[in-house]
Protein backbone atom coordinates (compact mmCIF):
# COMPACT_ATOMS: atom_id res chain seq x y z
CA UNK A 1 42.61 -53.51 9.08
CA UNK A 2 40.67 -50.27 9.73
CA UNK A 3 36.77 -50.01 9.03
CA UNK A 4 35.37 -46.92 6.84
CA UNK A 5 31.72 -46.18 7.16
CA UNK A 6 30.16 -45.07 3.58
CA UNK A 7 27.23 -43.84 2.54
CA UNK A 8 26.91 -44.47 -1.49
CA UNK A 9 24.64 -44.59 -4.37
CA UNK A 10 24.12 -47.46 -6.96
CA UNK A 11 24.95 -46.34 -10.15
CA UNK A 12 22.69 -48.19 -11.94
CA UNK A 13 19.50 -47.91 -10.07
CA UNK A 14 20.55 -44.38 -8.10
CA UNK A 15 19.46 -46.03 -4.80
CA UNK A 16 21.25 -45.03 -1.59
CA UNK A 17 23.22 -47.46 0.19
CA UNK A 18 25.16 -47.18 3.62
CA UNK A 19 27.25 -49.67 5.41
CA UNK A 20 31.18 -50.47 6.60
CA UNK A 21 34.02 -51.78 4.40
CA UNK A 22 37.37 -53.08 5.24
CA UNK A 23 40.52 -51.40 3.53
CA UNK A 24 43.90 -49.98 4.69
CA UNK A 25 43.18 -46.22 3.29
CA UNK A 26 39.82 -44.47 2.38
CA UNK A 27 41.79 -43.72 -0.99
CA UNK A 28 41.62 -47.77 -1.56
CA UNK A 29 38.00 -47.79 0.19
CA UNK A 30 36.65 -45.48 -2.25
CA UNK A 31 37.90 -47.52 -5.24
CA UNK A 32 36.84 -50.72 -3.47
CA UNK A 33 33.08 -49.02 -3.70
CA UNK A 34 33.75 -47.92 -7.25
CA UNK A 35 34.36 -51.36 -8.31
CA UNK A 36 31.51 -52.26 -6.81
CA UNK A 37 29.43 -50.36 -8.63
CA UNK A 38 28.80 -47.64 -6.05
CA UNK A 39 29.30 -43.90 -5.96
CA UNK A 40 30.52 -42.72 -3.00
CA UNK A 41 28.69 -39.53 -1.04
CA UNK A 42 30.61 -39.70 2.56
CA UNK A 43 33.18 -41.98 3.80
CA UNK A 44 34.92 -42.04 7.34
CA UNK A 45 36.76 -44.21 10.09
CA UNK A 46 34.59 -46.11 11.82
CA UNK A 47 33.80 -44.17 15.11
CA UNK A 48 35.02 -40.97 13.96
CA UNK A 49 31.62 -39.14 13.44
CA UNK A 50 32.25 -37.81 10.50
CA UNK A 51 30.16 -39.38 8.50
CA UNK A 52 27.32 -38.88 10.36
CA UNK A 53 28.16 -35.25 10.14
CA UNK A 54 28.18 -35.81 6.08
CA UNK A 55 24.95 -37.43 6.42
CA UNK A 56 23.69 -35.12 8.63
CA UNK A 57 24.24 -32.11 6.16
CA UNK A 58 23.27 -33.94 3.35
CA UNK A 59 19.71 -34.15 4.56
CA UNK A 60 18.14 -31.21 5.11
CA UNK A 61 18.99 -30.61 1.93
CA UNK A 62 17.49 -32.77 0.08
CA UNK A 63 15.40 -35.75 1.77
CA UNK A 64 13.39 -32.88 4.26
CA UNK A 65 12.09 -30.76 1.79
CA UNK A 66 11.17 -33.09 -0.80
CA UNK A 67 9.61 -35.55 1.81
CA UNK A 68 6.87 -32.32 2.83
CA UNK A 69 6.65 -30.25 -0.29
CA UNK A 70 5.14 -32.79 -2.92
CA UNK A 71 2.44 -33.47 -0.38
CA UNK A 72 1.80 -30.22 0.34
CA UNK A 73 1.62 -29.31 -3.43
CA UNK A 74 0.10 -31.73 -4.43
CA UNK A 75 -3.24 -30.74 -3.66
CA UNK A 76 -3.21 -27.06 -4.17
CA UNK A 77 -0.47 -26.73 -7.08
CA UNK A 78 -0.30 -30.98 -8.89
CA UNK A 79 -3.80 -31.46 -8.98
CA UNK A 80 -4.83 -28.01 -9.63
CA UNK A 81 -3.52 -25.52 -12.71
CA UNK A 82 -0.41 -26.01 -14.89
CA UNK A 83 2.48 -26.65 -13.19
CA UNK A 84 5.64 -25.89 -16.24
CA UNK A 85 4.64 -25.27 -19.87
CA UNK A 86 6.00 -27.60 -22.08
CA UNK A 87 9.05 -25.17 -22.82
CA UNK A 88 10.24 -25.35 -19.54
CA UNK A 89 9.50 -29.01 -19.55
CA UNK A 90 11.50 -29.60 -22.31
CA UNK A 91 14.36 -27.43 -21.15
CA UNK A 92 14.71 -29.92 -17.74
CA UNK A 93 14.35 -32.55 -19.93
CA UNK A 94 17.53 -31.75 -21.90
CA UNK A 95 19.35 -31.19 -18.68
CA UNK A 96 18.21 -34.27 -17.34
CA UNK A 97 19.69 -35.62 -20.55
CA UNK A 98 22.84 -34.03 -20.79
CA UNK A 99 23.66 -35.03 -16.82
CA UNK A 100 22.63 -38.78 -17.08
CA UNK A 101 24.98 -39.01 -20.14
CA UNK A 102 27.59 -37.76 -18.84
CA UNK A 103 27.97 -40.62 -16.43
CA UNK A 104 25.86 -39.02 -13.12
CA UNK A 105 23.26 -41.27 -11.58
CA UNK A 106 19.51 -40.49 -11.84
CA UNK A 107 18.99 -39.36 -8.44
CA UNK A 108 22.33 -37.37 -8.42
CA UNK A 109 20.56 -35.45 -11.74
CA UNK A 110 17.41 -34.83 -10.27
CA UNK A 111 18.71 -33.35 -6.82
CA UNK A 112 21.51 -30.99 -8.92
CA UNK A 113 18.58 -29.65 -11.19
CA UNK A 114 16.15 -29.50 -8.08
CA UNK A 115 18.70 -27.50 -6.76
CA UNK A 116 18.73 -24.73 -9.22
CA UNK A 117 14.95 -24.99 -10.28
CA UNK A 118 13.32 -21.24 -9.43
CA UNK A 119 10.11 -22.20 -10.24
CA UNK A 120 8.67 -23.60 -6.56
CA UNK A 121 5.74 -25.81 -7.44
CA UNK A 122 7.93 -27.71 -9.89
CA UNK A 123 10.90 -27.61 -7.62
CA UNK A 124 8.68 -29.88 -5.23
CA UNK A 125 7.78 -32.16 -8.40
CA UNK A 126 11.26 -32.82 -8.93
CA UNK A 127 12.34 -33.27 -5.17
CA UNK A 128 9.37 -35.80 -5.20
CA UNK A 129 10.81 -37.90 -7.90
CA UNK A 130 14.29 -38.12 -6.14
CA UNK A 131 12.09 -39.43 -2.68
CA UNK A 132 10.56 -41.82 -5.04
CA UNK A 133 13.84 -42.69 -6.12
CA UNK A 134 15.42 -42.68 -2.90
CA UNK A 135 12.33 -45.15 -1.11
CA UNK A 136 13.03 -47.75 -3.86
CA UNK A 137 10.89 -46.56 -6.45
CA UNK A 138 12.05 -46.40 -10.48
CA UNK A 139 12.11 -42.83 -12.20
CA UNK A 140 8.99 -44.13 -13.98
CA UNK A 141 7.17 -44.75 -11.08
CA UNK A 142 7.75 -41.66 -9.59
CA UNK A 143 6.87 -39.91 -13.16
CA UNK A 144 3.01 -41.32 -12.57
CA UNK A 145 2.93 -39.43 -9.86
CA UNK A 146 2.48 -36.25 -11.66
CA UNK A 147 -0.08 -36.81 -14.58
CA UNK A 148 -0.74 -33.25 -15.09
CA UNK A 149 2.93 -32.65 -15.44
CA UNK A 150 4.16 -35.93 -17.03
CA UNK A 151 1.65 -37.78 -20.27
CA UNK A 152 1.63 -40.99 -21.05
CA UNK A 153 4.16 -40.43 -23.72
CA UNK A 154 6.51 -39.38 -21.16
CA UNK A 155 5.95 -41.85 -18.85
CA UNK A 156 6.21 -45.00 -21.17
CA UNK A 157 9.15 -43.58 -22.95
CA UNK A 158 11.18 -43.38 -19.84
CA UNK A 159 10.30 -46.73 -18.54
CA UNK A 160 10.95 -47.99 -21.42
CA UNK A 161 14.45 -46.76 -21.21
CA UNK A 162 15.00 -47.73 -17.67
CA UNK A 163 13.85 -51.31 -18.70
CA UNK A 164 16.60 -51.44 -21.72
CA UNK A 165 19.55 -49.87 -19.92
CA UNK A 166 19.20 -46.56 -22.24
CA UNK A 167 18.15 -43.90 -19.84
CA UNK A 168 20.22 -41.10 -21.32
CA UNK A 169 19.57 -41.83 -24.50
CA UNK A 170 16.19 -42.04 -24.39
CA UNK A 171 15.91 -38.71 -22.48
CA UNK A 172 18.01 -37.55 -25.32
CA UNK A 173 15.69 -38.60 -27.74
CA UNK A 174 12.52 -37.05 -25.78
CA UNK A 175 14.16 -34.18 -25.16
CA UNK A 176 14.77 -33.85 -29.05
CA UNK A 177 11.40 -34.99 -29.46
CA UNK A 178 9.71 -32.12 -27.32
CA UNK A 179 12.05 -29.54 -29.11
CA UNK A 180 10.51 -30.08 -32.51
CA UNK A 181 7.37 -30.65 -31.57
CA UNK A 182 7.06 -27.33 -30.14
CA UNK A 183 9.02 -25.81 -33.01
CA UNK A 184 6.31 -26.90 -35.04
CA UNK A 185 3.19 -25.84 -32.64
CA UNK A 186 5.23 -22.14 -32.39
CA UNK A 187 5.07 -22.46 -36.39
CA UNK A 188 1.29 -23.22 -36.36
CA UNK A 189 0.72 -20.72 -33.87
CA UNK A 190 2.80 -17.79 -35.92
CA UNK A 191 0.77 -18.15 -38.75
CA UNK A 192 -3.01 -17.98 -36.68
CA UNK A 193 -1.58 -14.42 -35.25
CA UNK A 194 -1.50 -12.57 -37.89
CA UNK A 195 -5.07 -13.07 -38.66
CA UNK A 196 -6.36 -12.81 -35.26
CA UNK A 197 -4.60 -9.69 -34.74
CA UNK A 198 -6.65 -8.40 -38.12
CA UNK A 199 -9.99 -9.11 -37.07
CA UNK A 200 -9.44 -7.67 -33.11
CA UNK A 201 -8.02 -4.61 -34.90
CA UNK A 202 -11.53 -4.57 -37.42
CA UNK A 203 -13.96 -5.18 -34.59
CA UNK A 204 -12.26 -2.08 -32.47
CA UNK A 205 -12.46 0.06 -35.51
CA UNK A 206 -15.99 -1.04 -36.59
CA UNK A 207 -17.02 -0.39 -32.47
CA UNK A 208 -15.44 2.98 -32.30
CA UNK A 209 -17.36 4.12 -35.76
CA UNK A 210 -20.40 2.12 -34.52
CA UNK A 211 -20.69 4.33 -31.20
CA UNK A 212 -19.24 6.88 -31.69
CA UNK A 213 -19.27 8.36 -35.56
CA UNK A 214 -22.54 6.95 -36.90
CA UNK A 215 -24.70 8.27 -34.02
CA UNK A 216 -23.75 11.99 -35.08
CA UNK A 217 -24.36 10.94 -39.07
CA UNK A 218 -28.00 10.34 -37.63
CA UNK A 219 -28.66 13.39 -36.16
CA UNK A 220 -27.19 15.20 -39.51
CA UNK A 221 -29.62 13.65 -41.54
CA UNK A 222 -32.63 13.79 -39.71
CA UNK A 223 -32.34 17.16 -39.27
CA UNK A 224 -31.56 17.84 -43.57
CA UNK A 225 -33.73 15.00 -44.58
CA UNK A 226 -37.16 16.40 -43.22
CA UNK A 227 -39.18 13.58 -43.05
CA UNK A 228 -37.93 11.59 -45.53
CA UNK A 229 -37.20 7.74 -45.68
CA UNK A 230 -33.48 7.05 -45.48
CA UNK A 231 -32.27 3.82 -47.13
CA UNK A 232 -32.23 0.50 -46.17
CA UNK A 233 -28.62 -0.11 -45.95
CA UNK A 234 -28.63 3.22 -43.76
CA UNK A 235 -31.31 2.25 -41.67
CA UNK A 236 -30.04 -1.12 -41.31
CA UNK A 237 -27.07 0.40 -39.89
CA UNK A 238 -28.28 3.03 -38.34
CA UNK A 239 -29.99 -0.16 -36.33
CA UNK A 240 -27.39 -1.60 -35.81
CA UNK A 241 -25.10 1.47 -34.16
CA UNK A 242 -27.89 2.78 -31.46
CA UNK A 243 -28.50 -1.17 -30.37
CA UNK A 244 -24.51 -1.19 -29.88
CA UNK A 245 -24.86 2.36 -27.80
CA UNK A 246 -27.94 1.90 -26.02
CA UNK A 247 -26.67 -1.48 -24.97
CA UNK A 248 -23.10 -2.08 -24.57
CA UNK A 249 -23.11 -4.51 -21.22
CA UNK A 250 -25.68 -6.75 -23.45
CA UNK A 251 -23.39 -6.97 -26.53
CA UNK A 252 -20.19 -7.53 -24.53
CA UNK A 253 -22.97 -10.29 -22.98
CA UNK A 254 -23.90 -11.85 -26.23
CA UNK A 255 -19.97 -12.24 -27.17
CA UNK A 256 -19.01 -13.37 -23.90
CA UNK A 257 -21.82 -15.91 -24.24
CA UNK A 258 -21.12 -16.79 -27.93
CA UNK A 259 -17.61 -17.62 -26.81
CA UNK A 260 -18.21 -19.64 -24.04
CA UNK A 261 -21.04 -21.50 -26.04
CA UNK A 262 -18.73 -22.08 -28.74
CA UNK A 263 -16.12 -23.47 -25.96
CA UNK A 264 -18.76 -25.61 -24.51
CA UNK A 265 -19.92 -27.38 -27.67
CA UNK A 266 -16.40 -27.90 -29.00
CA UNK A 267 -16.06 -29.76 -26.23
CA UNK A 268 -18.57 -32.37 -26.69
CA UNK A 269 -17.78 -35.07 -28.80
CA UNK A 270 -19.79 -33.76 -32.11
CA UNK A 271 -18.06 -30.24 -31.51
CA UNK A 272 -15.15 -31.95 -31.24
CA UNK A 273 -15.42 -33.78 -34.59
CA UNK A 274 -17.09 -30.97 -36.33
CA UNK A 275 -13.91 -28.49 -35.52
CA UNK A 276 -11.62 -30.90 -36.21
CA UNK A 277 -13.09 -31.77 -39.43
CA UNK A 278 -12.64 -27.92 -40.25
CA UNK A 279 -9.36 -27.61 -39.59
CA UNK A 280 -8.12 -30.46 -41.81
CA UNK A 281 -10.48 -29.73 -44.83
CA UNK A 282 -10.72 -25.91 -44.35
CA UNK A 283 -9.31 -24.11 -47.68
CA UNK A 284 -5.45 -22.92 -47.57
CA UNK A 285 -5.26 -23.58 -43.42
CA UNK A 286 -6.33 -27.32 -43.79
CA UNK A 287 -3.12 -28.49 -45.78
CA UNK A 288 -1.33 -26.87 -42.90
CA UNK A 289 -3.54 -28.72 -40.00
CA UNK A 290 -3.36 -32.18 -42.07
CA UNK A 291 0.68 -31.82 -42.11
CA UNK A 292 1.01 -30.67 -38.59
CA UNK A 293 -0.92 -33.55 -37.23
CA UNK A 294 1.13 -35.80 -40.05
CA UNK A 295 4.36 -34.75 -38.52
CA UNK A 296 3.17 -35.17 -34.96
CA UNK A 297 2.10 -38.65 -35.69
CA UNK A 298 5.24 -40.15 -37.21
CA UNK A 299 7.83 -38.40 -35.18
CA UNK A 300 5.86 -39.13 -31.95
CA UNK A 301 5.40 -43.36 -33.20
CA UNK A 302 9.02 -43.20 -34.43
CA UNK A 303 10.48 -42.08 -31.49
CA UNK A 304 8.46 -43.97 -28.82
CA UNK A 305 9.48 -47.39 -31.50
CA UNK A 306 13.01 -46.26 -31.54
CA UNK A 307 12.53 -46.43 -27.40
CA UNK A 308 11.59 -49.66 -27.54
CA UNK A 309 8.00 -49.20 -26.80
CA UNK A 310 6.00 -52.32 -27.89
CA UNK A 311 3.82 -51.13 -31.05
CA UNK A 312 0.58 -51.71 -29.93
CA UNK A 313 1.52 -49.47 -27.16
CA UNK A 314 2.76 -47.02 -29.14
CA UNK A 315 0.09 -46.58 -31.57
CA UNK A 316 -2.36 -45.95 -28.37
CA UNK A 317 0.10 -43.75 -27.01
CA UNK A 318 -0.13 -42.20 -30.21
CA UNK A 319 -3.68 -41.98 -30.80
CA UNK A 320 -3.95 -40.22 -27.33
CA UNK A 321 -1.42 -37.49 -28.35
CA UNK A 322 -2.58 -36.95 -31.77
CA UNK A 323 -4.41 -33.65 -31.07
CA UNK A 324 -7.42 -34.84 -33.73
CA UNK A 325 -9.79 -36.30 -33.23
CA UNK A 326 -9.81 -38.59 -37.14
CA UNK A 327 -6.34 -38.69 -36.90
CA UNK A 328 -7.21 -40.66 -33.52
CA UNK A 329 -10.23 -42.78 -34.89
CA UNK A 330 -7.31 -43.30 -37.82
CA UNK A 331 -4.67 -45.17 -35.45
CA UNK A 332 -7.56 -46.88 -33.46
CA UNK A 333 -8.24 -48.66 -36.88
CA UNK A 334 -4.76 -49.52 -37.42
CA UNK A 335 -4.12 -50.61 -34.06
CA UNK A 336 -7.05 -52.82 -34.21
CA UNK A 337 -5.75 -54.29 -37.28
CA UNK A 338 -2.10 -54.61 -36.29
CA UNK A 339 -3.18 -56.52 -33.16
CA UNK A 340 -5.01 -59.30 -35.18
CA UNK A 341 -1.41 -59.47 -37.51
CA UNK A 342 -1.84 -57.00 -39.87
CA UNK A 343 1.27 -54.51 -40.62
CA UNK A 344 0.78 -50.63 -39.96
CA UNK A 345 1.14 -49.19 -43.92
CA UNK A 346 -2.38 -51.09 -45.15
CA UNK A 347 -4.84 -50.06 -42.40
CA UNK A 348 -3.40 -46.54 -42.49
CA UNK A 349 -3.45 -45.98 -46.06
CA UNK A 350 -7.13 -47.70 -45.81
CA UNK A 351 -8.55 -44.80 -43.62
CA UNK A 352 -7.73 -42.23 -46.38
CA UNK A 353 -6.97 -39.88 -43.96
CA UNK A 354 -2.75 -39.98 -44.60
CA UNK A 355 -1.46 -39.16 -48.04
CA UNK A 356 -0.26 -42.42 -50.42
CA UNK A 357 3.67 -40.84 -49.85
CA UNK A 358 3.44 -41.21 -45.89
CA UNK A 359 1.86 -45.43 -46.21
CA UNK A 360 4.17 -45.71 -49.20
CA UNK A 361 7.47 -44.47 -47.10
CA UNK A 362 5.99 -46.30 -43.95
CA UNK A 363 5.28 -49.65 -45.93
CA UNK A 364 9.22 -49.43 -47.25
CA UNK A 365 10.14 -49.12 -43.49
CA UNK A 366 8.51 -51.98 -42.21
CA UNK A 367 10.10 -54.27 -45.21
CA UNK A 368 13.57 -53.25 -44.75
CA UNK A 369 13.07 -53.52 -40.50
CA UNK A 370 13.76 -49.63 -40.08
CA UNK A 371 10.30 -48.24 -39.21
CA UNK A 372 11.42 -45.93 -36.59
CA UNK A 373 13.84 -44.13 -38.97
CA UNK A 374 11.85 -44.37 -41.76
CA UNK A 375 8.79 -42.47 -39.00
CA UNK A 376 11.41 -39.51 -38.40
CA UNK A 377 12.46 -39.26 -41.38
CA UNK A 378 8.95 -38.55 -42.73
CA UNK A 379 8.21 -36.25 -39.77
CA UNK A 380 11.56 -34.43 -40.78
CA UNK A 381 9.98 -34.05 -44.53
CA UNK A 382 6.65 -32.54 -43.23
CA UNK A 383 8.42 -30.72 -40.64
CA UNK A 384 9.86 -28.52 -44.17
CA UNK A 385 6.42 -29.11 -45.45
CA UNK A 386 4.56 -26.83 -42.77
CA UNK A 387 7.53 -24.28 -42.86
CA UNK A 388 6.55 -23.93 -46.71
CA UNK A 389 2.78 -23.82 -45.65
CA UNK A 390 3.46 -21.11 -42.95
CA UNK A 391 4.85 -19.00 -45.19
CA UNK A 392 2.47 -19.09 -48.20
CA UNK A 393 -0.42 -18.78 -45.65
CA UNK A 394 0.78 -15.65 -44.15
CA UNK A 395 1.40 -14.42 -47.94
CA UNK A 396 -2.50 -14.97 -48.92
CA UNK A 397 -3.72 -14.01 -45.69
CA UNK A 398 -2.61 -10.60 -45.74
CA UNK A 399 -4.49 -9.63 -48.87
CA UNK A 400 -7.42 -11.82 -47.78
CA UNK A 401 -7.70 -9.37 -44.15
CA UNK A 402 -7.21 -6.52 -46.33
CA UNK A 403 -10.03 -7.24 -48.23
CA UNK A 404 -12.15 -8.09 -45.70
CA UNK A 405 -11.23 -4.97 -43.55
CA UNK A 406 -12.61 -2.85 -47.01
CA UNK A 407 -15.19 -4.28 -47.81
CA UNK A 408 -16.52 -4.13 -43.79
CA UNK A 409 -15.54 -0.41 -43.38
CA UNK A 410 -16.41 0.29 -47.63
CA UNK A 411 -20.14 -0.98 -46.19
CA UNK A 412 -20.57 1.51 -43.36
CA UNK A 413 -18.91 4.86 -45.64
CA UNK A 414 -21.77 3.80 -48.80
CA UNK A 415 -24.73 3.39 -45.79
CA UNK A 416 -23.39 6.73 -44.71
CA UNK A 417 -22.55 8.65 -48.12
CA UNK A 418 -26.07 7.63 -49.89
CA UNK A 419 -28.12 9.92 -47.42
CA UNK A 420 -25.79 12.65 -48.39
CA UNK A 421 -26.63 11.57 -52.25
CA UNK A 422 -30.41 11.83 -51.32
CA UNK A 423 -30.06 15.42 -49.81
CA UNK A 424 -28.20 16.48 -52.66
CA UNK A 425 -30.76 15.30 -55.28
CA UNK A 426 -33.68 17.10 -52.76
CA UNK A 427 -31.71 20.19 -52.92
CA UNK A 428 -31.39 20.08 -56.61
């Protein structure tokens, strides 16, 4: 009976696997592998060559690249800077998805979407993963390779996958997961640019009347008023103006240095607290903060639960992700009491940090065994919750930056019109 030589890959681990198999066609070979559980790449007579023409080709294509690039990025482009932003993460994350569920095997995925990556430094991430794959390795373990590209979230989300048998569906899920959650952080981040772009606009136009308008004002004046005292609020910004001119590299200095201060000390961990404490209690943006991080929280526990993550590991996994810092000393309570027996619904609603609705819907969950739903389905409420607050921010921030852009350039026009009152009154 003739011998084909194969070269295949295990379709449930993705591992490549070469060796000879007896059959009377390569048409019943290659269903003999199938049944098997392999996938066939190449397949030939035995002494014909052409397989190790197929493997040959199928090399440099793959195994050469990916067995020099990650190395050599790995010091100047993994370890250092951002590799993908999390849009483009979650984009090959939905591929990844979408070609695992349709029945192609991890490695297979990985080398098709390696293929048509543009970006360079993450093309070598993902031809990493597939030499990780291909030496043995799980997905996972080629994921923790790349901290700075993969989090822990990631990571445990996809092992856990790999461990149950779920792969695609898991991916699916993440890949869902990392679509709203940057839905929401684009929501967030719509409603702080509106106000940002206010006050840049109200510092240029305060600067440009600052040096420029006010210094000629001072000559006017000096020259009518004689002598005479002009008033505070004039001379104060009078002040003001010829420190800005006569020193513009030292004032771009003291804001540079402001900033970076303020960057430094946020960073510490009383910075940290005091910011964070801000942005959850801070009048009309702190509802908007509190519901972001709410959201975050259940959608990120639900889905790593529904992954079959083990809870305690979750609600670390959580903690780590939460983005604030009480929200975090919040689930390091409630994992402390959940690991001496305790359910999740009591400590949480004992930190006072999470509304009564979100332990209330969360307690329900954990009676009737559906936690993980019960999580998204929260998440999905204050998803609609901080589209509401988006939009009635933006409405009271407009008149708020209006108001604050008359009364700043309302100050300088009175400092500048009362001289003019004085020199009328002299005149008189």
């Amino acid at each position: 009976m003739p011998k084909f030589t194969y070269s295949a890959i295990e379709s449930s681990s993705g591992k490549e696997k070469k060796g000879v198999v007896d059959s009377a066609s390569s048409e019943q070979a290659s269903a003999e592998l199938k049944a098997m559980g392999l996938i066939p790449t190449s397949l030939a007579p035995e002494g014909s060559g052409s397989a190790a023409v197929k493997k040959d080709v199928r090399k440099p294509v793959v195994a050469s690249p990916a067995a020099s690039a990650p190395r050599a990025k790995k010091k100047g482009g993994i370890t250092f800077g951002r590799i993908i932003n999390n849009a483009g993460l979650t984009v090959f994350t939905r591929q990844l998805a979408t070609l695992v569920n349709a029945g192609m095997p991890i490695m297979r995925s990985l080398e098709t979407l390696a293929r048509q990556e543009k970006n360079p430094l993450f093309k070598a991430v993902i031809e990493s993963l597939v030499e990780s794959i291909r030496s043995g390795g799980n997905f996972s373990d080629g994921l923790l390779q790349h901290p700075k590209v993969f989090d822990r979230l990631y990571v445990n989300m996809v092992k856990a996958g790999e461990a149950g048998g779920v792969l695609g569906t898991v991916l699916e899920r993440l890949a869902r997961f990392m679509e709203k959650a940057e839905k929401i952080k684009g929501k967030v981040k719509s409603a702080m640019t509106y106000p940002i772009i206010i006050v840049f606009v109200a510092v240029a136009i305060v600067g440009a009347l600052m040096v420029f308008v006010i210094p000629q004002f001072e000559k006017i004046f000096s020259g009518m008023l004689k002598g005479q005292s002009m008033p505070a609020l004039t001379l104060a910004v009078l002040s003001v103006s010829n420190f800005i001119k006569n020193n513009i590299l030292v004032t771009i200095g003291i804001v540079v240095a402001c900033y970076f201060a303020f960057k430094a000390w946020h960073k510490t961990r009383s910075g940290t607290r005091a910011v964070d404490w801000v942005l959850l209690h801070a009048p009309g943006a702190g509802p908007l903060f509190l519901k972001s991080s709410i959201s975050r929280f259940t959608r990120t526990l639900g889905t790593l639960l529904a992954s079959g993550v083990p809870i305690l590991q979750a609600l670390l996994i959580t903690r780590d992700t939460s983005g604030n810092v009480h929200v975090a000393d919040a689930l390091n309570i409630v994992h402390d009491r959940v690991k001496e027996g305790d359910n999740v619904a009591r400590p949480l609603d004992s930190t006072k940090v999470f509304p009564t609705m979100v332990t209330s819907m969360i307690e329900v969950g954990e009676e009737t065994g559906a936690l993980p739903d019960m999580l998204n389905r929260v998440a999905d409420i204050y998803d609609e919750e901080v589209d509401n607050s988006v939009a009635g921010l933006t409405s009271i921030i407009e008149p708020i930056m209006i108001v604050f852009m008359a009364v700043v350039v309302g100050t300088i026009v009175i400092a500048l019109f009362l001289p003019i009152v004085k020199i009328i009154q002299s005149l008189q």
